[in-house]
Protein backbone atom coordinates (compact mmCIF):
# COMPACT_ATOMS: atom_id res chain seq x y z
CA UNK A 1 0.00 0.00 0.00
CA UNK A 2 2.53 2.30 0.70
CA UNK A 3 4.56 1.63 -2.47
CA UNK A 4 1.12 2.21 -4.16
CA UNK A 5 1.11 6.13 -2.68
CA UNK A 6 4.58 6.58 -2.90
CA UNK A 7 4.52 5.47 -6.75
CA UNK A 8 0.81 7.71 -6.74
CA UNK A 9 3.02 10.50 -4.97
CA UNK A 10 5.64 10.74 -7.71
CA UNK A 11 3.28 10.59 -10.74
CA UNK A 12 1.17 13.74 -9.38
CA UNK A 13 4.81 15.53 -8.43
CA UNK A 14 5.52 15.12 -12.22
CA UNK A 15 2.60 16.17 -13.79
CA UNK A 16 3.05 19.15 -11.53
CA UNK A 17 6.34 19.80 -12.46
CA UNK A 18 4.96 19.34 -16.24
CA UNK A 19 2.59 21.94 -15.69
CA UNK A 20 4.54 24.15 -14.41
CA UNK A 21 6.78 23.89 -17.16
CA UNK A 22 4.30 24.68 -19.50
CA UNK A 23 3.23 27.68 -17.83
CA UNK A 24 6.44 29.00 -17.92
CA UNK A 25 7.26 28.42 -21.48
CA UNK A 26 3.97 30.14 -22.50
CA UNK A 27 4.60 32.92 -20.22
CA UNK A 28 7.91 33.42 -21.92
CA UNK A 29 6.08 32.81 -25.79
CA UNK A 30 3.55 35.74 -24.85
CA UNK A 31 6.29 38.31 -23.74
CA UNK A 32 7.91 37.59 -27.00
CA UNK A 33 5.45 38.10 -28.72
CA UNK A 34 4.30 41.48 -27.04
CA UNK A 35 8.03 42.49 -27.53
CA UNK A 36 7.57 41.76 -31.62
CA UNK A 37 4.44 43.92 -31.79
CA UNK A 38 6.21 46.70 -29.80
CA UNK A 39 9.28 46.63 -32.76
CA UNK A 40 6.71 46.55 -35.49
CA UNK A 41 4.31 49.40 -33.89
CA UNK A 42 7.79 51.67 -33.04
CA UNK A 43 7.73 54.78 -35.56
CA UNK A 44 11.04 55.24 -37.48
CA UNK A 45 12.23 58.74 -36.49
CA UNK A 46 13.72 60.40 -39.66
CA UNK A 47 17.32 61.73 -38.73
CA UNK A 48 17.69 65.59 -38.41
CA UNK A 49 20.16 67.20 -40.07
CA UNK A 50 21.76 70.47 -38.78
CA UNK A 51 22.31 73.22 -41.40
CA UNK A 52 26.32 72.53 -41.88
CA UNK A 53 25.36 69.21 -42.05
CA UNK A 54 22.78 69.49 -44.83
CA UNK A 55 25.05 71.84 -46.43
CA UNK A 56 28.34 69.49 -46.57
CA UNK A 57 25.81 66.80 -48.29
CA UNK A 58 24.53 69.06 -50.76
CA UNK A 59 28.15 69.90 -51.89
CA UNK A 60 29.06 66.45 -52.05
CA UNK A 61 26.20 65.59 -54.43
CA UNK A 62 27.10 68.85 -56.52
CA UNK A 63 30.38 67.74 -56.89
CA UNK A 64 29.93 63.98 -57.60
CA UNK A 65 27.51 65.37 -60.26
CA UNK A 66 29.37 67.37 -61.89
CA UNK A 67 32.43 65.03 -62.19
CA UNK A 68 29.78 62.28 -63.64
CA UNK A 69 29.31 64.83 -66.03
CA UNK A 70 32.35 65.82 -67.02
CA UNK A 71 33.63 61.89 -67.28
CA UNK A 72 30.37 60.86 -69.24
CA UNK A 73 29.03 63.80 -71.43
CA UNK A 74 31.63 66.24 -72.21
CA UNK A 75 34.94 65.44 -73.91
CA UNK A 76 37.40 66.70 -71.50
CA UNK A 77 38.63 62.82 -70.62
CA UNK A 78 39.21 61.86 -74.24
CA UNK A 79 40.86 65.68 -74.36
CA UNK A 80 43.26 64.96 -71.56
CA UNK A 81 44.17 61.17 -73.15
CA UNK A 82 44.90 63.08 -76.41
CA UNK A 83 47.04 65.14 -74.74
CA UNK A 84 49.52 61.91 -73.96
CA UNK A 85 50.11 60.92 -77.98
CA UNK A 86 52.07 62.47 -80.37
CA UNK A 87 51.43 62.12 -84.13
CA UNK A 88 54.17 63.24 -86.61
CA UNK A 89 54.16 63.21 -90.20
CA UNK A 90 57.20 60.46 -91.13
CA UNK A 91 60.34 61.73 -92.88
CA UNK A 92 63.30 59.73 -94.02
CA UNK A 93 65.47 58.58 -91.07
CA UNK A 94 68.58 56.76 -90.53
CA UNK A 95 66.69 53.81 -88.56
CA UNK A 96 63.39 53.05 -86.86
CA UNK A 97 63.52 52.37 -83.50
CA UNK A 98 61.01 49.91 -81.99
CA UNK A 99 59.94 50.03 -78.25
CA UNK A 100 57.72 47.38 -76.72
CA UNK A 101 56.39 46.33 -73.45
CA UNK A 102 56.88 47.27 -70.17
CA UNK A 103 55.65 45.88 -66.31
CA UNK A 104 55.97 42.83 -65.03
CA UNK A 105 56.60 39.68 -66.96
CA UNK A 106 53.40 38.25 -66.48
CA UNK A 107 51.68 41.03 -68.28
CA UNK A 108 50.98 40.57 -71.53
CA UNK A 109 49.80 43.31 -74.36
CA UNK A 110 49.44 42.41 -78.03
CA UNK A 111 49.84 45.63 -78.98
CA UNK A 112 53.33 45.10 -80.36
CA UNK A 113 52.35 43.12 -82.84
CA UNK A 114 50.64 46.29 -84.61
CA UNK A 115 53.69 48.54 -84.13
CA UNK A 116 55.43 45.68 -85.92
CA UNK A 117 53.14 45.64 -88.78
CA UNK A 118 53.31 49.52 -88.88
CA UNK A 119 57.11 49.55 -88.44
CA UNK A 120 57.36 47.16 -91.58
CA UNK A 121 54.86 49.50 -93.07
CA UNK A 122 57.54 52.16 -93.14
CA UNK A 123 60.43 50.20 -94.00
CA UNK A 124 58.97 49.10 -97.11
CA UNK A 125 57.92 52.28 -97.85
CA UNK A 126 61.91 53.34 -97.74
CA UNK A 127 61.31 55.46 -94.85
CA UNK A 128 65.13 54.15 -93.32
CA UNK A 129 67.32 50.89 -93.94
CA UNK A 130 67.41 49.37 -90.38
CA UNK A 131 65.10 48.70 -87.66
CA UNK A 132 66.40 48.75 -84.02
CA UNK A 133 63.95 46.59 -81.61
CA UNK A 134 64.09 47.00 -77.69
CA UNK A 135 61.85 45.32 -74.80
CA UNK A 136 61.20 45.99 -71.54
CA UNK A 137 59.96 42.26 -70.52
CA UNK A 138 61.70 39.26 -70.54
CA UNK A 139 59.04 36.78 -71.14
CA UNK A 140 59.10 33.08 -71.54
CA UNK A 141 59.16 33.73 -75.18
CA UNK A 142 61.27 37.16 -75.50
CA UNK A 143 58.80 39.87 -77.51
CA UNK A 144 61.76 41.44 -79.22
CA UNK A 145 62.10 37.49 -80.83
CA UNK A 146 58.37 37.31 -81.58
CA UNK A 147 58.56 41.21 -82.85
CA UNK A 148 61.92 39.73 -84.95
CA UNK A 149 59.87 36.96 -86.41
CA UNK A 150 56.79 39.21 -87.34
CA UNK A 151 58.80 41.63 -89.16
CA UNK A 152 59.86 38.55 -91.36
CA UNK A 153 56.56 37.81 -92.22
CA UNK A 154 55.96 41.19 -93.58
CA UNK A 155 59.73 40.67 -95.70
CA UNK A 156 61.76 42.55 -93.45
CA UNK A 157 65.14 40.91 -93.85
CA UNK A 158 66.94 40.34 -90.87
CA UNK A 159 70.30 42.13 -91.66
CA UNK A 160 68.06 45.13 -91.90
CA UNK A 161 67.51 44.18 -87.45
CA UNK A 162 68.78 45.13 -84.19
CA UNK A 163 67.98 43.27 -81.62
CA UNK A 164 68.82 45.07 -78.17
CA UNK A 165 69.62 41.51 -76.20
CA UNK A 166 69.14 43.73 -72.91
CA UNK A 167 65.43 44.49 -71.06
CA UNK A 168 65.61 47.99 -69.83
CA UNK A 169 63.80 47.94 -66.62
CA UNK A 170 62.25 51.70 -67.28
CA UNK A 171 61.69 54.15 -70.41
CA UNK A 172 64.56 55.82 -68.71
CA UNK A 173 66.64 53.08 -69.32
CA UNK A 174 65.36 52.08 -73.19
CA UNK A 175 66.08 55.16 -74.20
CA UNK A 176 69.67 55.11 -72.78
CA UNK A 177 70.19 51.84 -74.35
CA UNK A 178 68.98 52.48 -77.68
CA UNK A 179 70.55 55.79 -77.73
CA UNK A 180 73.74 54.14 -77.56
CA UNK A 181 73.25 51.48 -80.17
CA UNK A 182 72.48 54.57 -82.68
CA UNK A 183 75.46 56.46 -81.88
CA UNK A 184 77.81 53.25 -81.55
CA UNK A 185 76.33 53.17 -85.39
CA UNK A 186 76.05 56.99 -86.51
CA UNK A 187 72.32 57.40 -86.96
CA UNK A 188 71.11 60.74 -86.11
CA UNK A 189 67.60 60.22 -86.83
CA UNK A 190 64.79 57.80 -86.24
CA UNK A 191 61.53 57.30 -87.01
CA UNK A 192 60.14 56.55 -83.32
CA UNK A 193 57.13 53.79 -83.01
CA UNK A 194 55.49 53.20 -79.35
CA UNK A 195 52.50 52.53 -77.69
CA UNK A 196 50.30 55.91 -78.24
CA UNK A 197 49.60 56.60 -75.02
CA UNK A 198 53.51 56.22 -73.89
CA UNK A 199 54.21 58.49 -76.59
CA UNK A 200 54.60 62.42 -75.51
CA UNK A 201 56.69 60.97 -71.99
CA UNK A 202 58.67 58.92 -74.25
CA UNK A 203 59.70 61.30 -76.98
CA UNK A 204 60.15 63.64 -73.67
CA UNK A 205 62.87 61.07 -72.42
CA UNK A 206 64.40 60.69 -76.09
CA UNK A 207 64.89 64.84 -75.49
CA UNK A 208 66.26 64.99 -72.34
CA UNK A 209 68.91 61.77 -72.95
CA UNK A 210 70.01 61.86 -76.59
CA UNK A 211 69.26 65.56 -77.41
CA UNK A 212 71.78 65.29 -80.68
CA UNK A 213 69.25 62.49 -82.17
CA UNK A 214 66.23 63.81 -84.08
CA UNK A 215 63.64 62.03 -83.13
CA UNK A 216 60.21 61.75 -85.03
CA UNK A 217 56.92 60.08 -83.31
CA UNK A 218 54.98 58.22 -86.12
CA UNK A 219 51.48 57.54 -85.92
CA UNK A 220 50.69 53.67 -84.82
């Protein structure tokens, strides 16, 4: 009999406990829930600007605007990029000198492959007898070789080529290098062929290095 209570005692403790339980966790459900409404009922307070404030902003905007203008509907950034390239009319020289490439050797720009078709271009059209070629990457497969093997394509011969076998690690430096191949040789003229954007700080080098060598920038 006692068992029987004792065993009667513990089921009624747990169903209390159960209970209990319950109440709590609904308790807890309905606070939550009041706390929800109370985020979605809360009025969103715009922010108040003071008048420096508002005035700082407004130049901001002005001035983002107008440079959004400027970039996309007036020509003052093709203007400024013009600036950078020099076009001259070509006149007979006593060689063509070729730059190509500069950066790091894992950057790679066809573009030399055009200034070899246009430096062809202007040997065959008797413009001067010898092309000098000069790199400032050493790739895998040296560009001044690949520039070399174009300009045979196009019937260049190769005694007409001078390969500089250094790579300059600046303009600075090409220039230097190439300066003294054409005096070592006794031209005092080239035609000049470049990338056209590296062209008016280039032929500003050429000035400042080898002043006695007339130097003419071709269009490429």
């Amino acid at each position: 009999g006692s068992r029987a209570g004792t065993i009667g005692g513990s089921g009624q403790e747990v169903a209390a406990a159960d209970a209990k339980r319950l109440r709590r966790r609904f308790s807890e459900s309905s606070v939550d829930v009041e706390r929800k409404e109370v985020n979605t009922t809360r009025k969103i307070v715009p922010l108040k600007l003071g008048r420096q404030q508002r005035m700082r902003l407004l130049r901001w905007v002005s001035v983002m605007a107008a440079a959004y203008v400027m970039m996309f509907y007036t020509p003052l950034v093709w203007a400024t990029g013009n600036y950078l390239v020099i076009r001259q009319e070509p006149r007979p020289a006593d060689a063509i000198a070729i730059f190509s490439g500069n950066g790091e050797s894992s950057y790679i720009n066809s573009g030399y492959q055009r200034r070899a078709r246009d430096a062809a271009q202007y040997y065959k059209a008797g413009y001067a007898p010898m092309l000098v070629i000069s790199s400032g990457i050493q790739q895998t497969f040296a560009e001044v070789e690949i520039i070399r093997a174009l300009l045979l394509s196009q019937g260049v011969p190769l005694t007409a080529m001078h390969i500089v076998p250094e790579y300059p690690a600046s303009t600075y430096q090409n220039v230097e290098v190439v300066s003294e191949v054409l005096k070592q040789r006794g031209f005092k003229s080239i035609l000049f062929v470049t990338a056209p954007y590296h062209s008016r700080r280039a032929s500003m080098i050429w000035r400042k290095v080898a002043p006695d060598i007339k130097v003419t920038t071709v269009p490429v």
